[in-house]
Each structure stands twice: as C-alpha cells, then as structure tokens.
Protein backbone atom coordinates (compact mmCIF):
# COMPACT_ATOMS: atom_id res chain seq x y z
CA UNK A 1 69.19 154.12 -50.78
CA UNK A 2 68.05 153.07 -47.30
CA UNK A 3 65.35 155.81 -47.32
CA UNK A 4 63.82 154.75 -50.47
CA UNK A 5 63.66 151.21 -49.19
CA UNK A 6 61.79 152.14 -45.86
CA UNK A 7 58.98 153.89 -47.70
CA UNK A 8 57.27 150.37 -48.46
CA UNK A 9 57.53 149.45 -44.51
CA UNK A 10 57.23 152.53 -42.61
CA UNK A 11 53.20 152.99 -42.89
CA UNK A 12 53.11 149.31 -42.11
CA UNK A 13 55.04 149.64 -39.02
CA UNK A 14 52.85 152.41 -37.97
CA UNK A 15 49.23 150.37 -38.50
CA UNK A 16 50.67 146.88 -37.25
CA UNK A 17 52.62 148.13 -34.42
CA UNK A 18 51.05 144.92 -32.74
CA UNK A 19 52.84 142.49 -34.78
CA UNK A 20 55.92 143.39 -32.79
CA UNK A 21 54.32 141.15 -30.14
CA UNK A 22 53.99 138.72 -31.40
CA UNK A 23 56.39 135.70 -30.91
CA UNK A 24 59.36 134.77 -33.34
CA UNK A 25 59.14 132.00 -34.98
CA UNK A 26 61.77 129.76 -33.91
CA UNK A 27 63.45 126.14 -34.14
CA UNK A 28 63.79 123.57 -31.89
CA UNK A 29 67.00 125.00 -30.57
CA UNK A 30 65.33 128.32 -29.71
CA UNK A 31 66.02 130.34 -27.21
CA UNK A 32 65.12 133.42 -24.91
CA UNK A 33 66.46 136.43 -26.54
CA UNK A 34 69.92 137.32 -24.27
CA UNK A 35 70.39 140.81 -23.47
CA UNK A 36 73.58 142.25 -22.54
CA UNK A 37 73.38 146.30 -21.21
CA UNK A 38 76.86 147.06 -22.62
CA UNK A 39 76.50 150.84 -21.14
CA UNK A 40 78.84 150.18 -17.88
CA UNK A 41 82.19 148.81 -18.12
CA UNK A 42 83.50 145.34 -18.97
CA UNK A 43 79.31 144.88 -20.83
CA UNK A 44 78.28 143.98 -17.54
CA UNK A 45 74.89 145.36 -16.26
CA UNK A 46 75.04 147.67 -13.39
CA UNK A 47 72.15 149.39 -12.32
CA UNK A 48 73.63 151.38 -9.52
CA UNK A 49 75.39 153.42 -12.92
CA UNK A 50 73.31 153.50 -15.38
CA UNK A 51 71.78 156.38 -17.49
CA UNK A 52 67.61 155.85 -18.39
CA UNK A 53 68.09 158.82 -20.17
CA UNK A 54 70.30 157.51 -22.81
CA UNK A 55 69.13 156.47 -26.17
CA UNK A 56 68.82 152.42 -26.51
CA UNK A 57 70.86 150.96 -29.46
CA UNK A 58 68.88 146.92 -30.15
CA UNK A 59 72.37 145.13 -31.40
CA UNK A 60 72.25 141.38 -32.47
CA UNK A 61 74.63 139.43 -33.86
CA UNK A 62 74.51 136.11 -35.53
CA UNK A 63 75.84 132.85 -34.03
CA UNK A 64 79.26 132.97 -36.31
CA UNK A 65 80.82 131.38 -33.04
CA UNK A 66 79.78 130.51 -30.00
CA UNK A 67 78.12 132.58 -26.84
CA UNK A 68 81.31 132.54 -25.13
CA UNK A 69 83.55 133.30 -28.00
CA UNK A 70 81.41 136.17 -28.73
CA UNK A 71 80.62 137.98 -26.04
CA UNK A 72 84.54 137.83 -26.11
CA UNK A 73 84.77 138.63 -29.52
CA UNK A 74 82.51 141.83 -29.37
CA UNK A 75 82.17 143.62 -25.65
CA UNK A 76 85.22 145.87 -26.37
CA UNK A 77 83.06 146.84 -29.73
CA UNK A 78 80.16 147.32 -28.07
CA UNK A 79 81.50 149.22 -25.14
CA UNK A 80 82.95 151.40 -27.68
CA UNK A 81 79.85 151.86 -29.70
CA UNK A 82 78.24 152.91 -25.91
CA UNK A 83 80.51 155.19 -25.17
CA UNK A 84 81.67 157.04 -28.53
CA UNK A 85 77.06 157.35 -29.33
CA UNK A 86 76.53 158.12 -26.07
CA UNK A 87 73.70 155.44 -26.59
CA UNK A 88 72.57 152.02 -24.09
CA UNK A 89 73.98 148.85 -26.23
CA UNK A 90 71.53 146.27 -25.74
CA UNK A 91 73.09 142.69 -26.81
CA UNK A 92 70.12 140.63 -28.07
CA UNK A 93 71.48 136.93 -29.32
CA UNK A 94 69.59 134.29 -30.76
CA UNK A 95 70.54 130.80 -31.63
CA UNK A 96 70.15 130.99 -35.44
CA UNK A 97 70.46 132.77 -38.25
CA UNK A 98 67.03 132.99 -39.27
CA UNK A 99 65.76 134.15 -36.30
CA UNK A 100 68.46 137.20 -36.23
CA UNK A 101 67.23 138.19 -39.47
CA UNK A 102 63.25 137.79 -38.33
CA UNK A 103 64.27 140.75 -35.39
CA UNK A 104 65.81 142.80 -38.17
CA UNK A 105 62.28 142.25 -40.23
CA UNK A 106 60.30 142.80 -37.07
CA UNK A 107 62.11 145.91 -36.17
CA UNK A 108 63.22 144.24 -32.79
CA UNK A 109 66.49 144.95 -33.06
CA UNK A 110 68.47 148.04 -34.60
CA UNK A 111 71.92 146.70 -35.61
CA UNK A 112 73.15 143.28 -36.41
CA UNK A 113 75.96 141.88 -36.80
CA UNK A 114 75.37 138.95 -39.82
CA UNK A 115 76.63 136.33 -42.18
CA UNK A 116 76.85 136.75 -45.84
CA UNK A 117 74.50 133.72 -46.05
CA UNK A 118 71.71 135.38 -44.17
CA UNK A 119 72.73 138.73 -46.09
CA UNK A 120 71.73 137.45 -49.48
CA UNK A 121 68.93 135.50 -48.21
CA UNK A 122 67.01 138.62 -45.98
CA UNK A 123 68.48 141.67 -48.25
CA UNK A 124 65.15 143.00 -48.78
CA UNK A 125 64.11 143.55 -45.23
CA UNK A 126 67.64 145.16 -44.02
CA UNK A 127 69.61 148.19 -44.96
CA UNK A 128 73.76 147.85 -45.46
CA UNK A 129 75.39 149.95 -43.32
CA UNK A 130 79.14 149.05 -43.57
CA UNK A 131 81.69 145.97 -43.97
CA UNK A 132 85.37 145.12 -42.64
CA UNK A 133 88.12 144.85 -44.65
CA UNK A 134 90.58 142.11 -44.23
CA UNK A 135 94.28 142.84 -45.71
CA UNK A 136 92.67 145.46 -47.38
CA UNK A 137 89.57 143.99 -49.32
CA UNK A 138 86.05 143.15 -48.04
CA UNK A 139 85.84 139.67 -49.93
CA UNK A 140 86.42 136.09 -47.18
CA UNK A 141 86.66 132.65 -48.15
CA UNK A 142 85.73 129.23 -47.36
CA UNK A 143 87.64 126.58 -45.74
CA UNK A 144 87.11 122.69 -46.48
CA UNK A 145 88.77 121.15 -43.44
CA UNK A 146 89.47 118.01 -41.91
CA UNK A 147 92.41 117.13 -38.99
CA UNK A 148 95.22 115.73 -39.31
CA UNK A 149 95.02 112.13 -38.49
CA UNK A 150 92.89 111.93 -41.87
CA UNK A 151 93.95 110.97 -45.40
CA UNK A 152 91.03 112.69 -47.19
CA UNK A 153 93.14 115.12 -49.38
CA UNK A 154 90.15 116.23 -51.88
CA UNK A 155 86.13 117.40 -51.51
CA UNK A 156 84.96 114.61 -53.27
CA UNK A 157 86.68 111.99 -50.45
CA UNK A 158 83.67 113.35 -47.82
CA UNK A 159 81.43 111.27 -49.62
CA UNK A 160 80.05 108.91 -47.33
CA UNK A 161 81.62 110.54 -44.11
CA UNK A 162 80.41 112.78 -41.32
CA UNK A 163 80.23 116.22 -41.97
CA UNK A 164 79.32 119.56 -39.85
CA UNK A 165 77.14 122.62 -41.21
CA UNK A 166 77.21 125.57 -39.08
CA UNK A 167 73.67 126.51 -40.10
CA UNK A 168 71.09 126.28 -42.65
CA UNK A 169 71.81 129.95 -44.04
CA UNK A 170 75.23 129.87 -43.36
CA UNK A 171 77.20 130.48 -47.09
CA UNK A 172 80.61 129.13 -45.81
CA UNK A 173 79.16 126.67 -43.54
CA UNK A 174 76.56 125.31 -45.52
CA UNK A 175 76.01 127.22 -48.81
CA UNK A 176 79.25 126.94 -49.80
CA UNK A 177 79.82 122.79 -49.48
CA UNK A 178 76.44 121.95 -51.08
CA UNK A 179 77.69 123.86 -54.22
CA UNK A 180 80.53 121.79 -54.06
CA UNK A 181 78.26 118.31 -53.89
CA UNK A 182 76.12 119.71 -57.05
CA UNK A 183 79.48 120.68 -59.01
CA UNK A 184 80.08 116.33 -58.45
CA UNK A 185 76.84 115.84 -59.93
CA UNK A 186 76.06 114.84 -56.73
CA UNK A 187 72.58 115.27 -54.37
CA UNK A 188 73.26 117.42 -51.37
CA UNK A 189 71.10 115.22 -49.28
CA UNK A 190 72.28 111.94 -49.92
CA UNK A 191 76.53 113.16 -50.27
CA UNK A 192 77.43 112.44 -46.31
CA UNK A 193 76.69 109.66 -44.49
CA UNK A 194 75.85 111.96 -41.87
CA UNK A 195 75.15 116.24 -41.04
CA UNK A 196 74.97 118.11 -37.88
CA UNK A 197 74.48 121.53 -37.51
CA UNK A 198 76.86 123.07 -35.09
CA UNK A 199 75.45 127.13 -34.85
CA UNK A 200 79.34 127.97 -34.42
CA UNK A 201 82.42 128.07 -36.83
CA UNK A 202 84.41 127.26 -34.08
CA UNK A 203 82.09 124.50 -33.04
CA UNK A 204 82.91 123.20 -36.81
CA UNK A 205 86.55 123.51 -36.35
CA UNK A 206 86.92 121.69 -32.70
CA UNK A 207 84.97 118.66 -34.06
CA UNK A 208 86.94 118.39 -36.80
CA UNK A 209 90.10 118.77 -34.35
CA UNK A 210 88.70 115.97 -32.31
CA UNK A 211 87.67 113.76 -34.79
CA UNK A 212 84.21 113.59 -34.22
CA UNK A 213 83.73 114.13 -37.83
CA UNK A 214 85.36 113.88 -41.23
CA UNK A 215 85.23 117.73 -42.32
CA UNK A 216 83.47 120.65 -42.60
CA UNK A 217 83.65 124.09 -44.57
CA UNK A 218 84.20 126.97 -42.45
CA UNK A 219 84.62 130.64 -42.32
CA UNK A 220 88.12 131.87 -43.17
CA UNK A 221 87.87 134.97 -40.84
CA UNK A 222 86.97 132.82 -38.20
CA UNK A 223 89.45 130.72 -38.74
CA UNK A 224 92.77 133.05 -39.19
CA UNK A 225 91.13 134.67 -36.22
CA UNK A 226 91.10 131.17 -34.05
CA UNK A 227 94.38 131.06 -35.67
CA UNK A 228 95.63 134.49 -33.70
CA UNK A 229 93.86 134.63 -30.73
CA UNK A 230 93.69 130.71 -29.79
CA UNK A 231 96.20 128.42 -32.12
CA UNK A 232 95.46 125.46 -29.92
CA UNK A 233 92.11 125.33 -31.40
CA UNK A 234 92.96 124.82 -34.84
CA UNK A 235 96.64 122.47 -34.27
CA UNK A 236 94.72 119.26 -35.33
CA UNK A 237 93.49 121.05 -38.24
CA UNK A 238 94.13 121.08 -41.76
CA UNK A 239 92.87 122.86 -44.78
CA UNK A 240 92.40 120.93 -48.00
CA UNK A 241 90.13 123.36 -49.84
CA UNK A 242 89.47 127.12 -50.08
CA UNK A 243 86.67 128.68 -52.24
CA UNK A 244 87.11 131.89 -54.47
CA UNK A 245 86.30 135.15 -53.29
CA UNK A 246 83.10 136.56 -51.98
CA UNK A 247 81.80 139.62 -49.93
CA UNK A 248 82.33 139.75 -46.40
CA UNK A 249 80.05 139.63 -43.79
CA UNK A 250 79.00 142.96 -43.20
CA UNK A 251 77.02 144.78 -41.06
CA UNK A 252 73.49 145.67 -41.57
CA UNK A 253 70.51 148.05 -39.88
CA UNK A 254 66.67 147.59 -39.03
CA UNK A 255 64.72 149.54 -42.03
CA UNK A 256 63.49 151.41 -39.38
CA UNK A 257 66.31 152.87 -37.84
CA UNK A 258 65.61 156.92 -38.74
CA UNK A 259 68.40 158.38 -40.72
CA UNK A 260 70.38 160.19 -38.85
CA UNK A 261 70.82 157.49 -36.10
CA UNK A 262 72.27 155.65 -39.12
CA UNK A 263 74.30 157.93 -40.39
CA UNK A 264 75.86 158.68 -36.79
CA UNK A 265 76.67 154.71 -36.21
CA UNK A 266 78.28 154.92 -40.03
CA UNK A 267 80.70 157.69 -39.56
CA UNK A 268 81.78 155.92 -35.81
CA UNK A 269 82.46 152.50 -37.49
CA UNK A 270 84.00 154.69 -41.49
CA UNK A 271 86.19 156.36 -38.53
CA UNK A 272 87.12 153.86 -36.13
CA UNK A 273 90.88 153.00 -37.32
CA UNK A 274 91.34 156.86 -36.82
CA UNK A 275 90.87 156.92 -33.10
CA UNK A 276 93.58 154.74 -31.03
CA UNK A 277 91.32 153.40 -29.14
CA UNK A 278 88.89 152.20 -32.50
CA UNK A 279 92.61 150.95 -33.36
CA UNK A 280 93.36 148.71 -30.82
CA UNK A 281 89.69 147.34 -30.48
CA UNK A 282 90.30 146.52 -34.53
CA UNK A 283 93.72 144.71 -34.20
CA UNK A 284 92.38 142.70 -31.53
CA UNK A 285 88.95 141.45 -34.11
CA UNK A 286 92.18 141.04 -36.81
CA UNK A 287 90.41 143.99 -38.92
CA UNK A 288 91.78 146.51 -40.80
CA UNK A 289 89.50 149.35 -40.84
CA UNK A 290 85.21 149.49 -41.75
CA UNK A 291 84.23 150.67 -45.32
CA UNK A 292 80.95 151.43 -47.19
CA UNK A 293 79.89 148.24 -49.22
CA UNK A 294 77.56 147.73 -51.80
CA UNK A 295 74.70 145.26 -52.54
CA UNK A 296 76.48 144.16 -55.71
CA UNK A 297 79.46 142.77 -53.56
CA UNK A 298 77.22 140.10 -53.12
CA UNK A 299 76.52 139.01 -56.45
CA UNK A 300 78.68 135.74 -56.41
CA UNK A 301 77.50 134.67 -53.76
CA UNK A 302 74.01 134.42 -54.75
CA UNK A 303 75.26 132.34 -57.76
CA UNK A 304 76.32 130.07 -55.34
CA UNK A 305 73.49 130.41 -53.59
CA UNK A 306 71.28 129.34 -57.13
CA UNK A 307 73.87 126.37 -57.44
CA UNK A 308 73.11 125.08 -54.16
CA UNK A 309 69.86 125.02 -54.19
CA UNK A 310 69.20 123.58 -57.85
C-alpha cells in the first residue's frame, strides 16, 4: 500500500526539490528543529566516534510529553534503532503537532513518532508503518481528570472552569473533550471559562495535580505510564471519566522513505520483543510488543473527529 501511495508524490519531490527549503510554517511557540545524533552511546553526540559513512535515519516525534520526559522516554529506542540498522538516528523535535506532520509532508524527516489526532488529520501525506500494543490490543483511551481536592464528579461540572488541551490536533487532549461539550448540546468555545494549551500530557496532568486548573482529558498511555515510572506525578490526581476505545498512536514513515529502508525498520520494531535487549527497552515504555496496524483502526476516531468539529 505505501508504494501505491508514493506514486502521486514522488515526481513532485523530484521537480520541487526546492520546496524542501523552504521554512515550516509554524506557531507562535515555534521552535528551532532539535537534533539529537543518537549514533554514540547514552544519544549524546560525539564526534570523536562517529561513523559519516552510516546511513542517516530523520526521526521526529510529537510533543505527547515534554522535552525532558522524552528524550527520557525514547533514547534507549533510538539507540537501539542505531545500533540494530546500523543507521545515524537523528532526533528532530518540534513544539507541535502540526508542524511534526508538515516534516513528514515535506519529506524532512523519515520516521515519526505521532498522535492518533495528527494520524487521522495528516493520513494522506504519511505511510503506517507499525503500532504498540498495550495488554495485548492496539486501541488507548481518554482520561477526564481533575485532583483530588475537587468535587467535580461528572464532564458536564467543567462548565465554567479552567481547563487544559494538550494541543489543537491532539484526539485525547483536545478531540476527545470537545466531543464531549457537543454530546451536552453545548459550544466548544464558549463550555470553559478558560483553555490553555499545554504541548504535554504530562504538562496536563501536573496542572491538574496542582490545581492550577479544574481538569483536563488526557492520554491513558501516558498516564498508566506516569503511573509506573513516576507515581508522584499523578497522587493528586483523579479520574472521573474514560472514553471508549480507539487506535493507538502508532508509528508512521515519510512517503518517501524507499521500500526497503521501510521494510528493514518494520521487521526491527515486528521483532523487537524477540531480542532481550528489544525486551527490556519495551517493559521500560510499558509495551508489549509492535504489530502491523491498519488505516481502518482509525475509523472511530474520525467519528469523533466529525463530532467535534460540527
């Protein structure tokens, strides 16, 4: 499937090359693009060590969670990836959504690492490669939260309060809630008395902890993974709502990446839970093994998606 949908970009790429250079549109919270060499140990860059030679693998990931959280989260992936491909991980973050899946579009980065939210919303211009499975199914949900010093025990009680979104694509963080506001017959824009957007699940969850808002709807993963790795975080915390079902996050390619690089960074994450050390990496992201996914996994969530946004 992922050559048929390059044949509509690939003669493009080749006469507007020049595009490339141009500079990504981005919001007022934009940033330089970070890049991370993840070819020496630890992800640090060391010149002294490194190969030229090697192949360069362009790997973004969207802001689920914050800088620090994920460079923590993923430089034990990526210095697998390195050295399993034999391939120069370049880390390339950006502070949004949007502009994550504009490099994918742009062919500016390879790999990325993406929401279901900006999934469903850039589909066209990325190829699926593969998707985690959590207690043995690729579906997450959302969480309504609030802490607990609050008595709001139901959605509707937000009305009126101060509220987080993690982004404007976001399908937990944003998607998600605003469905919620139109199944009260409610306007999305008028619901809170207040909305910030906080680029980071975990951003969400601490200003909930500290009460510097009334609620917000976050990631599940994020959250059972907050949950494992750093309880404290989520102590203050309590769940009053969580949404159905929907397809996980998965993990998507630029059009452009030629087949058989594709096919190469497939098999390593389809064969990951095989290898001890692909195990160990795994149980420390809280994931049980990677698995082909298809576009129709994401069905649902572009109902929601409809919901929201009528």
């Amino acid at each position: 499937m992922f050559e048929a949908k390059r044949i509509g970009i690939i003669l493009m790429g080749i006469m507007g090359m020049t595009v490339l250079l141009l500079p990504v549109a981005c919001n007022e919270r934009s940033a330089e693009v970070v890049e991370v060499d993840f070819s020496s140990p630890g992800g640090l860059p060391d010149d002294s060590g490194s190969d030229d030679t090697l192949a360069v693998l362009r790997v973004a990931i969207a802001p689920v969670i914050s800088p620090r959280e994920s460079f923590s989260y993923y430089h034990e992936l990526f210095d697998y990836m390195g050295s399993r491909l034999n391939m120069k991980i370049e880390f390339r973050q950006r502070p949004s959504y949007e502009e994550v899946n504009e490099m994918l579009e742009r062919n500016q980065i390879d790999l990325a690492f993406i929401c279901t939210g900006a999934y469903i919303e850039g589909s066209a211009g990325m190829d699926l490669l593969v998707g985690p499975l959590f207690k043995g199914n690729p579906f997450y949900q959302a969480y309504v939260i609030t802490s607990l010093q609050s008595e709001i025990t139901q959605f509707e009680e937000f009305q009126g309060k101060r509220f987080v979104y993690t982004d404007p694509m976001s399908f937990t963080g944003k998607l998600y809630p605003e469905k919620r506001i139109r199944d009260l017959g409610a306007d999305p824009n008028r619901f809170f008395a207040s909305v910030q957007y906080t680029h980071g699940h975990d951003v969400s969850i601490q200003m909930v902890s500290r009460n510097l808002v009334e609620g917000a709807s976050v990631s599940g993963l994020i959250y059972h993974y907050l949950q494992a790795t750093n309880p404290a975080m989520i102590q203050n915390v309590r769940i009053i709502e969580r949404s159905d079902r929907f397809g996980v996050p998965p993990i998507v390619t630029s059009l452009m990446l030629s087949p058989e690089t594709f096919r190469r960074i497939q098999d390593l994450f389809l064969e990951m839970h095989l290898d001890p050390v692909g195990r160990e990496i795994l149980d420390k992201l809280i994931i049980d093994r990677f698995s082909m996914v298809s576009d129709t996994l994401y069905n649902s969530a572009r109902e929601i998606r409809e919901i929201a946004w009528h």
